[in-house]
Protein backbone atom coordinates (compact mmCIF):
# COMPACT_ATOMS: atom_id res chain seq x y z
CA UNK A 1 -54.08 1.02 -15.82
CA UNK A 2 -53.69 0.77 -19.33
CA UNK A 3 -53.53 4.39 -19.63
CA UNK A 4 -51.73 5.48 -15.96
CA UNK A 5 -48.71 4.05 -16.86
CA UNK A 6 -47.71 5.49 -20.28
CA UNK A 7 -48.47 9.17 -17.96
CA UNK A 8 -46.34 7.69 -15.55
CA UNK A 9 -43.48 6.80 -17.89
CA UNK A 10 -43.70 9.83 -19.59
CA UNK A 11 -43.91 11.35 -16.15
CA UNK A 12 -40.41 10.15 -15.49
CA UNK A 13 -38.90 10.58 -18.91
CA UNK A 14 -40.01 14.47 -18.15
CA UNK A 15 -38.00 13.99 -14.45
CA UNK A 16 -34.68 12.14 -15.95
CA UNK A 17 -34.94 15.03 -19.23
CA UNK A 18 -35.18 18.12 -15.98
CA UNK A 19 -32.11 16.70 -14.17
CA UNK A 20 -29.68 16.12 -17.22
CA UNK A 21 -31.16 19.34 -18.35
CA UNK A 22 -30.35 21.27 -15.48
CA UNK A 23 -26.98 19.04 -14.85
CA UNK A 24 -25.94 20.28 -18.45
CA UNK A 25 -26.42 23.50 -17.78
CA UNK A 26 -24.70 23.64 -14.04
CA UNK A 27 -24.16 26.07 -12.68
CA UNK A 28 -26.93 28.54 -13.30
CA UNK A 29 -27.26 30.25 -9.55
CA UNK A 30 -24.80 30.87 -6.38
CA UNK A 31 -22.69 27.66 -5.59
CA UNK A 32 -22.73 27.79 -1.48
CA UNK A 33 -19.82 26.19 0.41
CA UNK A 34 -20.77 25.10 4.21
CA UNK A 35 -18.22 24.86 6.56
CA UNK A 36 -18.80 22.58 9.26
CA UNK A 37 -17.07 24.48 12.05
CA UNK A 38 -16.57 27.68 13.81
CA UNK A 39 -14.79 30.49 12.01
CA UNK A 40 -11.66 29.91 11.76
CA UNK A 41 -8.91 27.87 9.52
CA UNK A 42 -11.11 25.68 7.25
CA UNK A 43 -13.27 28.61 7.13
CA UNK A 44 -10.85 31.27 5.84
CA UNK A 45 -9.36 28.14 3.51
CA UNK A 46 -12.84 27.77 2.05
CA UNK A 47 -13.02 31.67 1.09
CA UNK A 48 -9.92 31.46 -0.33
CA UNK A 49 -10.56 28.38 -2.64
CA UNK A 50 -14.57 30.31 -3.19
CA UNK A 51 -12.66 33.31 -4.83
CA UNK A 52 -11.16 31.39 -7.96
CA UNK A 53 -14.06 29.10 -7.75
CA UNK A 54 -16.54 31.32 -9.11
CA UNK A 55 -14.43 32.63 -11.72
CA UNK A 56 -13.72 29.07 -13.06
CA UNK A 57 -17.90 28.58 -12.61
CA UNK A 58 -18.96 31.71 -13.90
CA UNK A 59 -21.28 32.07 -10.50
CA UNK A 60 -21.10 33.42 -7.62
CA UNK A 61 -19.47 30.99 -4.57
CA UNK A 62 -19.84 31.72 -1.16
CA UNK A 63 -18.97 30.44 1.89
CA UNK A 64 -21.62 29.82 4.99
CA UNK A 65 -20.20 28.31 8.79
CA UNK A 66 -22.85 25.84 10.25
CA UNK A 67 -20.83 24.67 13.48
CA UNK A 68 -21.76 21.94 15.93
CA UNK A 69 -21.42 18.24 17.29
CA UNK A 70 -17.65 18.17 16.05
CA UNK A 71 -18.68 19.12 12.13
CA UNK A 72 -21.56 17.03 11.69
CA UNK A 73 -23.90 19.47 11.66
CA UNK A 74 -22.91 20.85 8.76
CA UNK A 75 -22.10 17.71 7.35
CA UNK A 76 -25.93 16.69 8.17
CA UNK A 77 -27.38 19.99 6.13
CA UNK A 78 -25.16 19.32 3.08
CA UNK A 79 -26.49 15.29 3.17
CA UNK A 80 -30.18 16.69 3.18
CA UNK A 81 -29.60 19.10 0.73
CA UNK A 82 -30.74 18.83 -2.41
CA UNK A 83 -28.46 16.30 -4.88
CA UNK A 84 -28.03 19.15 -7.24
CA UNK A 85 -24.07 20.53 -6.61
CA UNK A 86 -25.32 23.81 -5.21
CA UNK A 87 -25.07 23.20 -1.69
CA UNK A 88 -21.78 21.52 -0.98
CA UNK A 89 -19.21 20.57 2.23
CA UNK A 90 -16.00 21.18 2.63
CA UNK A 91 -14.30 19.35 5.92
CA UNK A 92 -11.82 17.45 7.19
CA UNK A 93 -12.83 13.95 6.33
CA UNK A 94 -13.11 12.57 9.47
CA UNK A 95 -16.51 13.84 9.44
CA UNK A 96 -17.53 11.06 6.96
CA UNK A 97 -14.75 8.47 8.09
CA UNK A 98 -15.37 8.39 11.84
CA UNK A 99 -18.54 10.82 13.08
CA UNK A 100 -20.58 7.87 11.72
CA UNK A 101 -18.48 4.97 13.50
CA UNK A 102 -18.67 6.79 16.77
CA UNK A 103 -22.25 7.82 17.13
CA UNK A 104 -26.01 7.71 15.59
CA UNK A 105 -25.75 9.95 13.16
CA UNK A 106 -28.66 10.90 10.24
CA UNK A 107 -26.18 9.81 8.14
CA UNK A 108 -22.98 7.70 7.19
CA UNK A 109 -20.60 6.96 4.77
CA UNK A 110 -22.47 6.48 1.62
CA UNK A 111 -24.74 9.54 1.94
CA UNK A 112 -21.76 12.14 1.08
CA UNK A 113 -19.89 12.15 -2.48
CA UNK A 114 -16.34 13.45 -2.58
CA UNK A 115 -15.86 15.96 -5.16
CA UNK A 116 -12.38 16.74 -4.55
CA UNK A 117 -9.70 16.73 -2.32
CA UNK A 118 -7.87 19.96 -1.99
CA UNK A 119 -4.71 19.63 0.97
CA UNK A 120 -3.70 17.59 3.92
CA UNK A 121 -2.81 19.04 7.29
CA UNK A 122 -0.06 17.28 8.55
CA UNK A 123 -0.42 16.41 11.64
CA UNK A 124 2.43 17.00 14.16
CA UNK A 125 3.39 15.06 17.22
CA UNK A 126 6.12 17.42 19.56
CA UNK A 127 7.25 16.97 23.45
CA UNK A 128 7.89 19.38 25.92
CA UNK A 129 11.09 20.68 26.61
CA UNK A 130 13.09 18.86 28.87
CA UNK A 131 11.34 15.30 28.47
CA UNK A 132 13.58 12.68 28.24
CA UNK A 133 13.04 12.18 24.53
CA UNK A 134 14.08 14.80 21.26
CA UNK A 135 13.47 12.52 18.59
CA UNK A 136 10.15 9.59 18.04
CA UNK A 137 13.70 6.60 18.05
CA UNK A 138 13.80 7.90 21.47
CA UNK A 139 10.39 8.38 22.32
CA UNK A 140 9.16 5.07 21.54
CA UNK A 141 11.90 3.22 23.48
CA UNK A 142 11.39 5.21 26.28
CA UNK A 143 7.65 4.25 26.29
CA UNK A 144 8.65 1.08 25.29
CA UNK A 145 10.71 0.74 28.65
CA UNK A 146 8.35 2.85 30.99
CA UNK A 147 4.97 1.64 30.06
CA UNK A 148 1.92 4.36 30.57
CA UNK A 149 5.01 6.79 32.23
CA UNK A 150 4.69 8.89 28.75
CA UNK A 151 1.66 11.69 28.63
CA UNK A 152 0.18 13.33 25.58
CA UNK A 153 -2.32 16.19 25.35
CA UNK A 154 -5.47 15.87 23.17
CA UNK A 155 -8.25 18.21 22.03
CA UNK A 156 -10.46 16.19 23.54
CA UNK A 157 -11.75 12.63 24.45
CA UNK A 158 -12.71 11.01 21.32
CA UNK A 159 -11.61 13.81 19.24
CA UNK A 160 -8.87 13.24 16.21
CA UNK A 161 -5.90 13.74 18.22
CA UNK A 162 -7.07 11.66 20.94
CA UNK A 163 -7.46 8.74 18.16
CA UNK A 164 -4.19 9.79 16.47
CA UNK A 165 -2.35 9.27 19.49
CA UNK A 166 -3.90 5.54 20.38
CA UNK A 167 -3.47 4.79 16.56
CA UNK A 168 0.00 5.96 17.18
CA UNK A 169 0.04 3.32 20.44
CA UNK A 170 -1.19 0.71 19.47
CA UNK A 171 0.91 0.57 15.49
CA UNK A 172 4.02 1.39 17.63
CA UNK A 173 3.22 -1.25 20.75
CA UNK A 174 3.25 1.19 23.39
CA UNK A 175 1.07 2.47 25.73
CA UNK A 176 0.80 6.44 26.71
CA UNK A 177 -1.17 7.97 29.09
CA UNK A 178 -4.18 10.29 28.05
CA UNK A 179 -4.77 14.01 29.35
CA UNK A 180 -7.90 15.53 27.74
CA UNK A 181 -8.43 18.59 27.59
CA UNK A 182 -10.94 21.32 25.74
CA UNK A 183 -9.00 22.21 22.75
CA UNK A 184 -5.85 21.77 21.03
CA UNK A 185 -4.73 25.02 22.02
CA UNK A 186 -5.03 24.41 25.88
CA UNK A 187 -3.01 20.82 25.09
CA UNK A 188 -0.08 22.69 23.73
CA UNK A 189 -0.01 25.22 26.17
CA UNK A 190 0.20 22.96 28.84
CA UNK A 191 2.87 21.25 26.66
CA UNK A 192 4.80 24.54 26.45
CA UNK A 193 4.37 24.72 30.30
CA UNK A 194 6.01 21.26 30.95
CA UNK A 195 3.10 19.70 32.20
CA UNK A 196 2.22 16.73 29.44
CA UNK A 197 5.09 15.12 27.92
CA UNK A 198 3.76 15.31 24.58
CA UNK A 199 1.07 17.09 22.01
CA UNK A 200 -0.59 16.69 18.78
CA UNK A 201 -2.34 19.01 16.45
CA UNK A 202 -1.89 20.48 13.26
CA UNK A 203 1.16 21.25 11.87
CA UNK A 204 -0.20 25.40 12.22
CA UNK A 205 -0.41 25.02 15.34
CA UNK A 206 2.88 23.15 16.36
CA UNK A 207 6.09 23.65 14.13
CA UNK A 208 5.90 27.40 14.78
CA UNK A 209 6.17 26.63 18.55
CA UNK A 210 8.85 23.93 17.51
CA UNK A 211 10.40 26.96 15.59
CA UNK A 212 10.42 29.38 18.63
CA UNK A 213 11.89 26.74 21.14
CA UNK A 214 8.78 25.95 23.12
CA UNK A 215 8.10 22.79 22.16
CA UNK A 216 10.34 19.85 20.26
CA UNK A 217 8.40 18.61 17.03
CA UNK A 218 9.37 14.94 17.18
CA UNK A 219 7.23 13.67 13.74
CA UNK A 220 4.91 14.32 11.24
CA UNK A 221 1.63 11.79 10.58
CA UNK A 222 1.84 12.32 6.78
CA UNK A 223 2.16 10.01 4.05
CA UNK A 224 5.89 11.73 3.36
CA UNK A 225 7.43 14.16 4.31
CA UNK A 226 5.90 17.50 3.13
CA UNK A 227 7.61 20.12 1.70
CA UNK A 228 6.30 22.28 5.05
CA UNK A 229 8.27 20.46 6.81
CA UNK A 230 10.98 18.40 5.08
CA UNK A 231 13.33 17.92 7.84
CA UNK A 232 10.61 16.43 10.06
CA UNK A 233 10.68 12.55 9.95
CA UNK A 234 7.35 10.35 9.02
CA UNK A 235 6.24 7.99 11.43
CA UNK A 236 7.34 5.62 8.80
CA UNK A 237 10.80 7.30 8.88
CA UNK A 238 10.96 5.36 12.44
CA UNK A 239 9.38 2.10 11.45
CA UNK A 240 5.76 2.78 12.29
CA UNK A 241 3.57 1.69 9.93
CA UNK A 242 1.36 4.45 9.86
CA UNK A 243 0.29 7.83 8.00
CA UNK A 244 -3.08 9.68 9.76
CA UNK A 245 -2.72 13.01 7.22
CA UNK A 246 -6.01 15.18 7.80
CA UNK A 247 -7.38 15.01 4.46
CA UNK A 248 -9.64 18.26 3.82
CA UNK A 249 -11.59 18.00 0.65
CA UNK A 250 -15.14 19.33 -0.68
CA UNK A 251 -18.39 16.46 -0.69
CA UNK A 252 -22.01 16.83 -2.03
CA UNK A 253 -25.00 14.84 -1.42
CA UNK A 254 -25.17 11.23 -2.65
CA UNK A 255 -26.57 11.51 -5.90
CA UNK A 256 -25.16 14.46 -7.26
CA UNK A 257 -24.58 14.00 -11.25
CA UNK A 258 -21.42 12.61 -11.97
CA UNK A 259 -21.55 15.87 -14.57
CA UNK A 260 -22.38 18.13 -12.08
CA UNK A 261 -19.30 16.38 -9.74
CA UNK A 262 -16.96 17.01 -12.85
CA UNK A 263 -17.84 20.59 -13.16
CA UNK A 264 -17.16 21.42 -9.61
CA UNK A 265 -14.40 19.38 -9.49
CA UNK A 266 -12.74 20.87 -12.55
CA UNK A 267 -12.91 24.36 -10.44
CA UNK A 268 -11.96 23.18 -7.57
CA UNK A 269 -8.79 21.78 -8.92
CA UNK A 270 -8.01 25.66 -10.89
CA UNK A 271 -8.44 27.14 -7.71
CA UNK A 272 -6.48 24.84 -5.62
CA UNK A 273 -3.95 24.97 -7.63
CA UNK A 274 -3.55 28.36 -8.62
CA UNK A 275 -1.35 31.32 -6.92
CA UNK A 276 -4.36 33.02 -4.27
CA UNK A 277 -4.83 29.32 -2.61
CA UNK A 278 -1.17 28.18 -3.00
CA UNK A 279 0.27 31.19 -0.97
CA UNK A 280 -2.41 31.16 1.38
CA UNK A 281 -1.70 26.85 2.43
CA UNK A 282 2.11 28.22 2.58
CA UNK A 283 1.15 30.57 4.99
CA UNK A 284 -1.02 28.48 6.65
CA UNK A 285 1.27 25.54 6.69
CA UNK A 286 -0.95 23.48 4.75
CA UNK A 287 0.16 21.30 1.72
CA UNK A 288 -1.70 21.51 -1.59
CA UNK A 289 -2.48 18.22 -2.38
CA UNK A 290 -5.48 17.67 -5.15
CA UNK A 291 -6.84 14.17 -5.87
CA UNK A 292 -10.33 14.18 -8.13
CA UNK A 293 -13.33 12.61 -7.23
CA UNK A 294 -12.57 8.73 -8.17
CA UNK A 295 -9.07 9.13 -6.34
CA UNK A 296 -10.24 10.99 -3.06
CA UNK A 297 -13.12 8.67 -3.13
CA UNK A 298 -10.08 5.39 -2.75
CA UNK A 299 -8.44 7.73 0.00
CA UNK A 300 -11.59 7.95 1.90
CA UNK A 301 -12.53 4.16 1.97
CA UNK A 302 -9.53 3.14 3.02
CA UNK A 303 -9.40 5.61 5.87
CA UNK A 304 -12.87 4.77 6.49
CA UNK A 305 -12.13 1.00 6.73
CA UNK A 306 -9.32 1.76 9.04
CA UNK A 307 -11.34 3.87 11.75
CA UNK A 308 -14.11 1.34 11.34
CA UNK A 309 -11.25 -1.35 12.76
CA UNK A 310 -9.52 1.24 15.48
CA UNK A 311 -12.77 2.63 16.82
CA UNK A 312 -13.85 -0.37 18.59
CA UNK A 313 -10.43 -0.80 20.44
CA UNK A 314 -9.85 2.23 21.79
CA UNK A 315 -11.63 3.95 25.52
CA UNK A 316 -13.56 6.64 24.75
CA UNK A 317 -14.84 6.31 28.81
CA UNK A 318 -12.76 8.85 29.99
């Protein structure tokens, strides 16, 4: 034994010398971004940020869609990836905040690192035309004096706007009626039709309806109010005590160097902010909102803890 373990200590001093090595010299090869879900928003968001990206890294970035089971897929490839800040996820966060409260998953909160966060959605709650409500005041006393009589539209049983809305409920004391259906883009078209009373989704998807008549945005789930929408009120604006913003940031595995974090970090942040990404969240009605990996880190337990206490409370038997 005498002689294994000097080998095996100089075994590891070899490993710990490799890792800062290679975490000093990061990046050296293609940085790839995976994208939880189908092509579509986050996907063209994450191309955009992957252009100024590998400038600021000096290697190539690209961008590779690994859809399924509501983005923890994806989320699952990035965890089992290797801890070196080559392979990295970029997501709303609800894949790290609530997948792993709702279901066995291979993974939970711990096993994913934020790097960065890079915008928030808002979230947008509107009613039909013709409901007996144009403004949340009125909503919630209405549903306040017709328990259950009020309907809203979600993307899906169990889904974020299904969860919004209850979270909505329950901080508000009301209760609303549930219509499911297979997408937020069915929900607000049978919003638009006058068949549910009310809708959520992103603000993409609803303040341009809002702006063409077909639907009434009533409020906006944000923190404050954005400067996409500054007109719209908060939740908070009418008492709730309440902010659900989609946060949609970039993780690696658990263990990446904290080096290898700052690096990535550091580009993420010159891309994010810079003209390419800015004009593209305008467009996209998506506000640019960086926090670094300490701060998006104190975002993401508190939203954890939060879904970890609503989860339980809410029906998912539908």
């Amino acid at each position: 034994m005498r002689f294994r373990i000097p080998s095996l200590l100089a075994g590891l001093a070899l490993g710990l010398s490799a890792t800062l090595a290679s975490a000093e010299g990061f990046p050296e090869r293609t940085v790839t971004i995976i994208v939880p879900y189908s092509p579509g928003s986050t996907d063209t968001m994450a191309r955009t940020l992957a252009e100024d990206m590998s400038e600021a890294l000096g290697q190539p970035v690209v961008v590779e869609t690994k859809p399924g089971a509501g983005g923890t897929v994806g989320a699952t490839e990035v965890v089992n990836a290797d801890a070196d800040g080559y392979t990295i996820l970029m997501a709303v966060s609800s894949v790290q905040t609530v997948a792993p409260h709702q279901r066995e998953l291979n993974y939970g909160f711990a096993d994913l690192t934020p790097i960065a966060r890079v915008a928030v959605g808002p979230n947008v709650i509107a009613a039909r035309n013709g409901a007996p409500f144009s403004t949340i005041e009125e909503m919630l006393a209405y549903a306040r004096e017709n328990p259950g009589e009020v309907s809203y539209g979600s993307a899906g049983t169990g889904g974020a706007t299904h969860i919004a809305a209850e979270a909505i409920a329950k901080a508000a004391g009301i209760e609303m009626f549930h219509i499911p259906f297979g997408g937020v883009t069915p929900a607000i078209t049978a919003t638009v039709a006058g068949e549910v009373d009310v809708v959520l989704g992103f603000a993409s998807a609803i303040i341009p309806r809002g702006e063409a008549g077909q639907l009434v945005p009533l409020a906006q789930l944000s923190e404050e109010r954005t400067s996409l929408a500054p007109d719209l009120p908060t939740l908070r604006d009418a008492g709730i005590d309440l902010a659900l913003p989609p946060n949609i940031g970039l993780w690696a595995p658990a263990g990446t160097p904290d080096d290898v974090l700052a690096t990535l970090a550091s580009a993420i942040e010159a891309s994010a902010t810079g003209s390419t990404f800015t004009e593209f969240a305008a467009n996209a009605l998506v506000e640019v909102d960086f926090a670094g990996p300490e701060e998006f880190l104190g975002v993401l337990e508190a939203e954890d803890a939060f879904f970890a206490a609503l989860l339980p409370t809410i029906d998912f038997s539908e």
